[in-house]
Protein backbone atom coordinates (compact mmCIF):
# COMPACT_ATOMS: atom_id res chain seq x y z
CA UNK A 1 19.91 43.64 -43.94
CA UNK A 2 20.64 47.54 -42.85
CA UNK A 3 22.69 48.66 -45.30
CA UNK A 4 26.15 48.80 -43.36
CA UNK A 5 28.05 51.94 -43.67
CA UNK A 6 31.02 53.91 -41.83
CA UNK A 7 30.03 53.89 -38.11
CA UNK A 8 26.69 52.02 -38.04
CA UNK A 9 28.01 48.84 -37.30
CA UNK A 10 26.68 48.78 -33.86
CA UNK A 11 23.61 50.17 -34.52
CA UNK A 12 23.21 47.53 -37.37
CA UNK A 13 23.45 44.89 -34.46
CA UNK A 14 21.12 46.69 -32.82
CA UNK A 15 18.55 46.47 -35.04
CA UNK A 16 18.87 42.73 -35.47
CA UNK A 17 19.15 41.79 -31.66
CA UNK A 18 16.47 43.62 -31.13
CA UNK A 19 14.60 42.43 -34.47
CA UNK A 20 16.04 38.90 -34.16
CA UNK A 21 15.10 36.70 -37.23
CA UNK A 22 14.05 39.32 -39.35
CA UNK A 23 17.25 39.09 -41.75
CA UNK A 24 16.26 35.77 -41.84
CA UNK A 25 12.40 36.32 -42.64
CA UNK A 26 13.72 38.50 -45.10
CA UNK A 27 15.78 35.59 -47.18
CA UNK A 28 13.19 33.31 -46.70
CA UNK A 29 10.67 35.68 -48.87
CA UNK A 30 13.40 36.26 -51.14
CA UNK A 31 13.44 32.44 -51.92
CA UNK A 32 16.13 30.74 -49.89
CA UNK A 33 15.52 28.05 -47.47
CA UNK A 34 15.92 28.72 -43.43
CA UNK A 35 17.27 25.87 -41.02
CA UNK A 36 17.06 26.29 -37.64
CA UNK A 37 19.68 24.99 -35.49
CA UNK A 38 20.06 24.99 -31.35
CA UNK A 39 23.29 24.84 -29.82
CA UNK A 40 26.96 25.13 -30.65
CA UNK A 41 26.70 21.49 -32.23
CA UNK A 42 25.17 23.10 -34.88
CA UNK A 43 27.24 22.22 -38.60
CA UNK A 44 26.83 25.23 -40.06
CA UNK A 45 29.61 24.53 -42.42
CA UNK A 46 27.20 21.57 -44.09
CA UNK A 47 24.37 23.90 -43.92
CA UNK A 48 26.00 26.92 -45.55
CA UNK A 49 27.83 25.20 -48.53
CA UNK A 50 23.85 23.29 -49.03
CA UNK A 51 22.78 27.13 -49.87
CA UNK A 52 20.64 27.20 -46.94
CA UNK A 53 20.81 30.06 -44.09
CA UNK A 54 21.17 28.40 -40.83
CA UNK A 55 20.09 30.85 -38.10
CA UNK A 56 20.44 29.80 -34.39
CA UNK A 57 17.51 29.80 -32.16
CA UNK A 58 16.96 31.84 -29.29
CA UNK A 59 14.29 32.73 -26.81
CA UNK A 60 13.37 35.65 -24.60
CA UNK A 61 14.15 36.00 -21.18
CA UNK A 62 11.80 38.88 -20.70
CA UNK A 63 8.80 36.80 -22.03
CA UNK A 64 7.01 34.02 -19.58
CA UNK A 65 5.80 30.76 -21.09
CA UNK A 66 2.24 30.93 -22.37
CA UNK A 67 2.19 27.66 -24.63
CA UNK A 68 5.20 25.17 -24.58
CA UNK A 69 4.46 23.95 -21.04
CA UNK A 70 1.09 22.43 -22.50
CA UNK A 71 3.79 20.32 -24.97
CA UNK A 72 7.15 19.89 -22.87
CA UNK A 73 7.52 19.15 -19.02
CA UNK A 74 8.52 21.59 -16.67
CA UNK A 75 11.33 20.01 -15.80
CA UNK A 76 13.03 20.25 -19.04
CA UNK A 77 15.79 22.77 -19.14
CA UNK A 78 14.45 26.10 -19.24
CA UNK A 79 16.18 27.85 -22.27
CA UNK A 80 15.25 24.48 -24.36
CA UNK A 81 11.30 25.55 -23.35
CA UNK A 82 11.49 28.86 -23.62
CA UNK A 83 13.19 28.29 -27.43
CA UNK A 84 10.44 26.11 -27.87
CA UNK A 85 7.48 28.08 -26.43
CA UNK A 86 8.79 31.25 -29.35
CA UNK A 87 8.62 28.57 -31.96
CA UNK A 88 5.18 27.19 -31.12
CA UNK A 89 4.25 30.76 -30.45
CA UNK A 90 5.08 31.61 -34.45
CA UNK A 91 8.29 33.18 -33.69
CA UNK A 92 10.46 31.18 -36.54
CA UNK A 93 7.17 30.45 -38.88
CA UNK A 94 9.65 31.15 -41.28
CA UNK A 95 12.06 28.11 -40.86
CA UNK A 96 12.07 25.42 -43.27
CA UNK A 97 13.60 22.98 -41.01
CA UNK A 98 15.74 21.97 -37.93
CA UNK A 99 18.67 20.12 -37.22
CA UNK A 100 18.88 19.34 -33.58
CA UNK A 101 22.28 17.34 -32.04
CA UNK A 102 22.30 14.50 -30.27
CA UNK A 103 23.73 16.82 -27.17
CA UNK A 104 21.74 16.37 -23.14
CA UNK A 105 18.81 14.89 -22.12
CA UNK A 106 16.54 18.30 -22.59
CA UNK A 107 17.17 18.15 -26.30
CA UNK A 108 17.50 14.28 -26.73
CA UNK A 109 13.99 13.58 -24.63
CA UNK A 110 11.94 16.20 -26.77
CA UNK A 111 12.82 15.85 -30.30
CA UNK A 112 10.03 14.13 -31.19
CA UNK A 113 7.94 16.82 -29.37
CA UNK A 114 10.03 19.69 -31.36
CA UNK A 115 9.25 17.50 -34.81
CA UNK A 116 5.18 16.58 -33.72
CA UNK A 117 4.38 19.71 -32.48
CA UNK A 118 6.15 22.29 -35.60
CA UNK A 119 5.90 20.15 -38.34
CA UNK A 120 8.10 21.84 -40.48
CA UNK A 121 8.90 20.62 -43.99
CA UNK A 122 12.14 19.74 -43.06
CA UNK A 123 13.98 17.73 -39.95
CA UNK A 124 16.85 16.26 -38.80
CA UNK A 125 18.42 14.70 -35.87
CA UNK A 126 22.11 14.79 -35.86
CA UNK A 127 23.42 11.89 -33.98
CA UNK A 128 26.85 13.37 -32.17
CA UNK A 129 29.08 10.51 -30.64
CA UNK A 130 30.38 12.07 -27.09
CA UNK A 131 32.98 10.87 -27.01
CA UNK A 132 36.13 11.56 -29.38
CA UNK A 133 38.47 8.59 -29.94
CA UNK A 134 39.70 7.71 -33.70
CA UNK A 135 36.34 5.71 -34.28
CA UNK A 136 33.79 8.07 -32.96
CA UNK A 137 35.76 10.66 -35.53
CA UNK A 138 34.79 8.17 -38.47
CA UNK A 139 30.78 7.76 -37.23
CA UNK A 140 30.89 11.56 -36.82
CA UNK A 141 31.72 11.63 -40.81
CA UNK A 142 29.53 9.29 -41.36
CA UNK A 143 27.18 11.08 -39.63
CA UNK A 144 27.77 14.31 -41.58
CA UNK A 145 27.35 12.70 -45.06
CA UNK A 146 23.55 11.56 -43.31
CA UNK A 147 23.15 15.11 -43.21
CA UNK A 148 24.15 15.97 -46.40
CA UNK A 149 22.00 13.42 -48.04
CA UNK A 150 19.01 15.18 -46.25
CA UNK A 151 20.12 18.68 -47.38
CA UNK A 152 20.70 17.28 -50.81
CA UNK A 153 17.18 16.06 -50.83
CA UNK A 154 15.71 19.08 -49.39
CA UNK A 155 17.45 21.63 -51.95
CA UNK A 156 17.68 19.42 -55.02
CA UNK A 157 21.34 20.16 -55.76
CA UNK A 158 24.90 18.10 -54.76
CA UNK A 159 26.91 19.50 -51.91
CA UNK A 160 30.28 18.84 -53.48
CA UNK A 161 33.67 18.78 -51.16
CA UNK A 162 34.78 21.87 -53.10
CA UNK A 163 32.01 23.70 -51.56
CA UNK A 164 32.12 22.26 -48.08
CA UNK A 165 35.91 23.53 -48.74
CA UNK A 166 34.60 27.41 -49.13
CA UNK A 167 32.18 27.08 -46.63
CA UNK A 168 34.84 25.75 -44.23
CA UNK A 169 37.13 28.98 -45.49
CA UNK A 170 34.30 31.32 -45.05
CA UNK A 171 33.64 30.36 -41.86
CA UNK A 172 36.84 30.17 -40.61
CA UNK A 173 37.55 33.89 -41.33
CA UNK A 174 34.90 34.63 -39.94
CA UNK A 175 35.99 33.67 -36.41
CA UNK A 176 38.78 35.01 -36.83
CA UNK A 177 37.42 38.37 -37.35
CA UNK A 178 35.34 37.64 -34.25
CA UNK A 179 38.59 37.04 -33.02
CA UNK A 180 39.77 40.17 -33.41
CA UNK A 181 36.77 42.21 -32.00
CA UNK A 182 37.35 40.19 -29.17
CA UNK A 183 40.75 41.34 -28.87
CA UNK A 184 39.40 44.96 -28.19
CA UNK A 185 38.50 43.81 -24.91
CA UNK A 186 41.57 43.38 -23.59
CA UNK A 187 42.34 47.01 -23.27
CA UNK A 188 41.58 48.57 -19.92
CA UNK A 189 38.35 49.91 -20.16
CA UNK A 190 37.96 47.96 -22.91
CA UNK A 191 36.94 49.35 -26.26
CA UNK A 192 33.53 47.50 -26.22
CA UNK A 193 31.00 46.83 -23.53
CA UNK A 194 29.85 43.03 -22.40
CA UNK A 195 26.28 44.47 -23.63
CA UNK A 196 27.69 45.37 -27.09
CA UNK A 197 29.50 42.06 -27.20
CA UNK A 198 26.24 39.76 -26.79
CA UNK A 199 24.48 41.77 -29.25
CA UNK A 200 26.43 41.79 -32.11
CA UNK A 201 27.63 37.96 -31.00
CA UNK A 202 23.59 37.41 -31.28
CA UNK A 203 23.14 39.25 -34.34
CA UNK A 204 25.84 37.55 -35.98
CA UNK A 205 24.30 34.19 -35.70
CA UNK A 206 21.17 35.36 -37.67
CA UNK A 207 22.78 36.04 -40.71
CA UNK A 208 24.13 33.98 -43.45
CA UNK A 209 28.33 34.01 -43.09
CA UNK A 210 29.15 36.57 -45.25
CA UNK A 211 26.60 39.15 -43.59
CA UNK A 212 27.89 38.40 -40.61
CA UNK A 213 31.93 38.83 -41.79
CA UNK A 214 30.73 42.00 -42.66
CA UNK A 215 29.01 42.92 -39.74
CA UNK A 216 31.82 41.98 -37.67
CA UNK A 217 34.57 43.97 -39.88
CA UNK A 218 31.82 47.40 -39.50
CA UNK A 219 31.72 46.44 -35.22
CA UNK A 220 35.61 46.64 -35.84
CA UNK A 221 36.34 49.32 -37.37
CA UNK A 222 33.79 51.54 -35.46
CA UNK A 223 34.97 50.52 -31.97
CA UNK A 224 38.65 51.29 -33.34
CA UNK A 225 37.59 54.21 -34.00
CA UNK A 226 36.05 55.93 -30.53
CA UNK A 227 37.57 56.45 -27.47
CA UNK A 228 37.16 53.89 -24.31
CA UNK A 229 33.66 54.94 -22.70
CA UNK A 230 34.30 52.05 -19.79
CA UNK A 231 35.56 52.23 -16.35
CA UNK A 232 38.93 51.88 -15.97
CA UNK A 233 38.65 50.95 -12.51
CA UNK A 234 35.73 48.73 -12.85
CA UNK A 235 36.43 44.76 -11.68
CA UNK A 236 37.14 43.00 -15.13
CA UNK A 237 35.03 39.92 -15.09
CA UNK A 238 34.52 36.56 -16.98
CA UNK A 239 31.26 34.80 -17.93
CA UNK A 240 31.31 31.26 -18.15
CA UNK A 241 28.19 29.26 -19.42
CA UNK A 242 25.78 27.67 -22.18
CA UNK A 243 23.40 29.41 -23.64
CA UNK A 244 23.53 33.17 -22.63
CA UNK A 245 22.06 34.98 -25.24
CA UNK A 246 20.57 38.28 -23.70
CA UNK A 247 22.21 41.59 -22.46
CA UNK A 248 20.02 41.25 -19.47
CA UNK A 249 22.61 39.44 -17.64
CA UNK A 250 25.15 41.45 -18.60
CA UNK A 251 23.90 44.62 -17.78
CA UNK A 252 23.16 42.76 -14.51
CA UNK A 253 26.73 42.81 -14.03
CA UNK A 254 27.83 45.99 -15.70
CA UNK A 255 25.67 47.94 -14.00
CA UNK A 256 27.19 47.60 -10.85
CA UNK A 257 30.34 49.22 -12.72
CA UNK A 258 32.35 45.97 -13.68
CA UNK A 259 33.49 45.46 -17.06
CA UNK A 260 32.57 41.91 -18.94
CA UNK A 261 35.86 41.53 -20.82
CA UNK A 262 35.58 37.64 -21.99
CA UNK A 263 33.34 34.73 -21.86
CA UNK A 264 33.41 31.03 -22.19
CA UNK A 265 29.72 30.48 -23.57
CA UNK A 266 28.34 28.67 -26.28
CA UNK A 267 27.59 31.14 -28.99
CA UNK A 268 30.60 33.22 -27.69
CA UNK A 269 34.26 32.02 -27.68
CA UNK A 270 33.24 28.30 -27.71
CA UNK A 271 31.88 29.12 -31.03
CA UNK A 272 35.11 31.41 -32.57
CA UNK A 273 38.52 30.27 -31.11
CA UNK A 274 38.54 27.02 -32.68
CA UNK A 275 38.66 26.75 -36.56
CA UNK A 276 38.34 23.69 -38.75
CA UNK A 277 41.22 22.60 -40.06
CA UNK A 278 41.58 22.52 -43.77
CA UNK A 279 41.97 18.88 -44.82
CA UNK A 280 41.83 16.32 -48.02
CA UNK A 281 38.38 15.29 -47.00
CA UNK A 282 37.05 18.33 -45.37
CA UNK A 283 34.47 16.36 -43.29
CA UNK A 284 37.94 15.27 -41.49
CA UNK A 285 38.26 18.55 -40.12
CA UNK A 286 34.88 19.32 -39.62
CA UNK A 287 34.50 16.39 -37.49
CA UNK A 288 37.53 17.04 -35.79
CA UNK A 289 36.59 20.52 -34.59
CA UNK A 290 32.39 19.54 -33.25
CA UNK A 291 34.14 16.51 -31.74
CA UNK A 292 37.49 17.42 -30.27
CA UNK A 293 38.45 21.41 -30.39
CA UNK A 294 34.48 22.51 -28.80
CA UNK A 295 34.86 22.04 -25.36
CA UNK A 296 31.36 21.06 -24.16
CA UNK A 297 30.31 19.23 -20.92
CA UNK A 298 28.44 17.08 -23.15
CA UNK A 299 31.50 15.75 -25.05
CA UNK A 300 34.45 14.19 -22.75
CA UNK A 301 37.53 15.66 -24.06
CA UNK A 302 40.56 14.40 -22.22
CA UNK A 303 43.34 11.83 -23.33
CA UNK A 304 45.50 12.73 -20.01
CA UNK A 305 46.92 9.79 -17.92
CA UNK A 306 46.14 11.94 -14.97
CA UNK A 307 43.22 13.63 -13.36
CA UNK A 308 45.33 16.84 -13.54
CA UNK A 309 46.05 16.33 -17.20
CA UNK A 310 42.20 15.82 -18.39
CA UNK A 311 41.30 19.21 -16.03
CA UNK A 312 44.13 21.08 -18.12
CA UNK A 313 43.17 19.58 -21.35
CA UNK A 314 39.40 20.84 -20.70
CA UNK A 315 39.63 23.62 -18.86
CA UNK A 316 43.17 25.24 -19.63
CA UNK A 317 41.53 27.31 -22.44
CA UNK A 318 40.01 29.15 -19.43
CA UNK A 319 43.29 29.74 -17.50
CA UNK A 320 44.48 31.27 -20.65
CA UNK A 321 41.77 34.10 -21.22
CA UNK A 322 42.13 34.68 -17.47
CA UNK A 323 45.45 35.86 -18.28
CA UNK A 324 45.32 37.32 -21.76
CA UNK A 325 42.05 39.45 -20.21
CA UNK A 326 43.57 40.16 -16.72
CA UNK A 327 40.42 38.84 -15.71
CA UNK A 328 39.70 39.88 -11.80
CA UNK A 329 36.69 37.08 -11.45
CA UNK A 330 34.51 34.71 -13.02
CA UNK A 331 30.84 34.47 -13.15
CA UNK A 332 29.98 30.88 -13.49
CA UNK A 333 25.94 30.94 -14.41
CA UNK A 334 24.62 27.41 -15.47
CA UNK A 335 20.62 26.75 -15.85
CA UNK A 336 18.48 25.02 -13.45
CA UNK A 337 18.19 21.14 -14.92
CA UNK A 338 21.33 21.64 -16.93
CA UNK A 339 23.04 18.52 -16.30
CA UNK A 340 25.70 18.06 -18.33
CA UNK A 341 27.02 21.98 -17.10
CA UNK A 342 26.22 21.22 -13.38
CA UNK A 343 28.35 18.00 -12.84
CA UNK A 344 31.08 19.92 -14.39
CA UNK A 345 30.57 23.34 -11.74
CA UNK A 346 32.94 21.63 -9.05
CA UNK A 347 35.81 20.88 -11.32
CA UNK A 348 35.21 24.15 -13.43
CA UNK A 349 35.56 25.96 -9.83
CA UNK A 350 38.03 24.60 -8.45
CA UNK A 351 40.57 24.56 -11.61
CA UNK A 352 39.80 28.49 -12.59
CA UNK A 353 40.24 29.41 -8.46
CA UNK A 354 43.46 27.48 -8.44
CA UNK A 355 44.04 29.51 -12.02
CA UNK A 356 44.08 32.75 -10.12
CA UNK A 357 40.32 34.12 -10.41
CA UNK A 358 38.04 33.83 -7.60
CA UNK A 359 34.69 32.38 -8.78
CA UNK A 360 30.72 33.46 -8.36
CA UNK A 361 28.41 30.06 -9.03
CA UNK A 362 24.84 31.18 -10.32
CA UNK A 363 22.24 28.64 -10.95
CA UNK A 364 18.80 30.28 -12.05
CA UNK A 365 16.82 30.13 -14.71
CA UNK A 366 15.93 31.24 -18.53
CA UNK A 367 13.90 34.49 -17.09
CA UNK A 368 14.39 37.73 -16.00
CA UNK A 369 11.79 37.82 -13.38
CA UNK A 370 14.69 37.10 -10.33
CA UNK A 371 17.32 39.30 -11.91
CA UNK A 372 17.62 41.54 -9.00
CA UNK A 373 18.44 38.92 -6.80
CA UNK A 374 21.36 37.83 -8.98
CA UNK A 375 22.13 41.07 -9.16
CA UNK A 376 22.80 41.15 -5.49
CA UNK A 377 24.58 38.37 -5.43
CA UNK A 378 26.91 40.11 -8.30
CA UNK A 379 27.60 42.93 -6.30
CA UNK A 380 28.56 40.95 -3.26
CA UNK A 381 31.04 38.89 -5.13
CA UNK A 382 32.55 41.96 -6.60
CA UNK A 383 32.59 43.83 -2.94
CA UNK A 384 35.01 40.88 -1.97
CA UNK A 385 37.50 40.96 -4.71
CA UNK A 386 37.40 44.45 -4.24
């Protein structure tokens, strides 16, 4: 990895967004094994204390499918194809395996086409319950220790509790040093851009923990460091989606002179606010955090006797970065064909509106080719919260 020194942490995360994978390619010559994962379902406790680096896959909005559409159907959510057109297109030659979750139907309907087509050494399905009563908890361990059977097998060496324990520790700090960059955006203009957040958010989830801790701490401490650069009078907005993992969005929306101060996206706050919890058996707490603290259309969180209740229990994580950002509006941009996310816009609206923030719905795809459109859209919304 680029040697990290004092004041090239962002330009470190430069380098791998714009290079993604190649910290990875580098271990992989070096001797380690690389697993693949997809979404924020992704164990990467289990993975890290089996030795492995797990490095989440992404696609390219800029980049048109040339080969997954002769594989997958069209209709299949369109960050799912485009993740699998870069793979089929050589992109992550360097993985060992996958593990893909038991999430939506796009993931679901084509693992066997992810498993026929690759045919890497190594795969695994990972059979998430969705729902998240005291039994589904249990088959979610159960579950687990499946996958850490398969690890075992694949690296020759016992994954012991003790160093599920560290990875669960190592992981945990390393949200909340996440945490704390995150915390930077708060300040009005905040200390660091939506466009610097999603790249070192998408650099960080190339490298093996550690590398990322530190990569986080040398964001930190840089960004501390300067003085604001934002617009102070620029609308602070809210993102809330999946699987946003490209500035082109962003800079879709800061360009117009807004600020992104928070999001509620997969591989962004879903994936740092909520640790595991240490615990005796420390697949207790890892189940306990995929299952219960992540909250993802796909898994039905909400114990509430009333309809109120399960909205607050779902969504009131949302209500609460509203306020702790002063957050002017939300963004809500789901994918074309993404279920799970679209039953949930209505609700979603309707609870973060009554919350205070007035709220943009975006449906489009995995592409940049109708950016300017959404664009326009983003500039309306802002002209009437202005």
């Amino acid at each position: 990895m680029t040697e990290l020194r004092d004041g090239n942490g962002l330009a470190a995360a430069e380098k791998l967004y714009t290079q993604y994978g190649s910290r990875a390619r580098e271990l992989k010559a070096s001797g380690k094994k690389v697993i693949g994962y997809l979404t924020a379902l992704g164990p990467v406790e289990i993975m890290t204390a089996a030795g492995v680096v797990p490095i989440r896959l992404k696609g390219n909005v800029s980049e048109a499918i040339s080969k997954g559409d002769a594989y997958m159907e069209s209709i299949i959510c369109p960050f799912v194809r485009n993740v699998f057109d870069a793979a089929v297109r050589g992109k992550y030659d360097f993985l060992d395996g996958m593990v893909l979750p038991h999430q939506c139907d796009s993931i679901d309907r084509t693992n066997e086409t992810w498993s026929y087509t690759l045919k890497l050494p190594y795969w695994h399905f990972l059979n998430v319950p969705h729902v998240t009563d005291d039994p589904s908890i249990t088959f979610m361990k159960e579950i687990l220790r499946i996958f850490i059977a398969t690890l075992e097998k694949l690296t020759g060496a016992k994954i012991t509790d003790e160093a599920i324990a560290n990875a669960v520790k190592a992981h945990n700090e390393n949200r909340k040093l996440m945490r704390e960059l995150y915390d930077l955006r708060k300040s009005n203009p905040p200390l660091i851009s939506g466009v610097e957040m999603m790249k070192v958010l998408v650099a960080a989830m190339s490298l093996p923990v550690d590398e990322s801790s530190a990569l986080i701490k040398a964001v930190t401490k840089e960004v501390k460091e300067r003085k604001p650069a934002g617009n102070a009078k620029g609308k602070r907005i809210m993102i809330i989606g999946d699987q946003i993992d490209d500035v082109a969005v962003i800079d879709a929306i800061e360009s117009t002179g807004a600020c992104l101060v928070m999001d509620d996206l997969s591989l962004g706050a879903k994936m740092y606010w909520q640790d595991v919890d240490a615990t005796a058996d420390p697949l207790q707490g890892i189940a306990e955090r995929y299952l219960r603290k992540l909250k993802i259309p796909t898994t039905f969180v909400g114990s509430a006797d009333t309809y109120e209740g399960i909205l607050e229990e779902r969504f009131g994580h949302m209500k609460k970065y509203v306020n702790e950002f002063k957050v002017d509006g939300v963004i809500l941009f789901i994918y074309k064909y993404c279920d799970p996310y679209g039953f949930e816009v209505p609700a979603v609206k309707s609870y973060v509106e009554a919350a205070g923030a007035p709220v943009l719905y975006l449906e489009d795809e995995y592409s940049t080719s109708s950016l300017a459109r959404v664009k326009t859209r983003i500039e309306a919304f802002l002209e009437m919260i202005a």
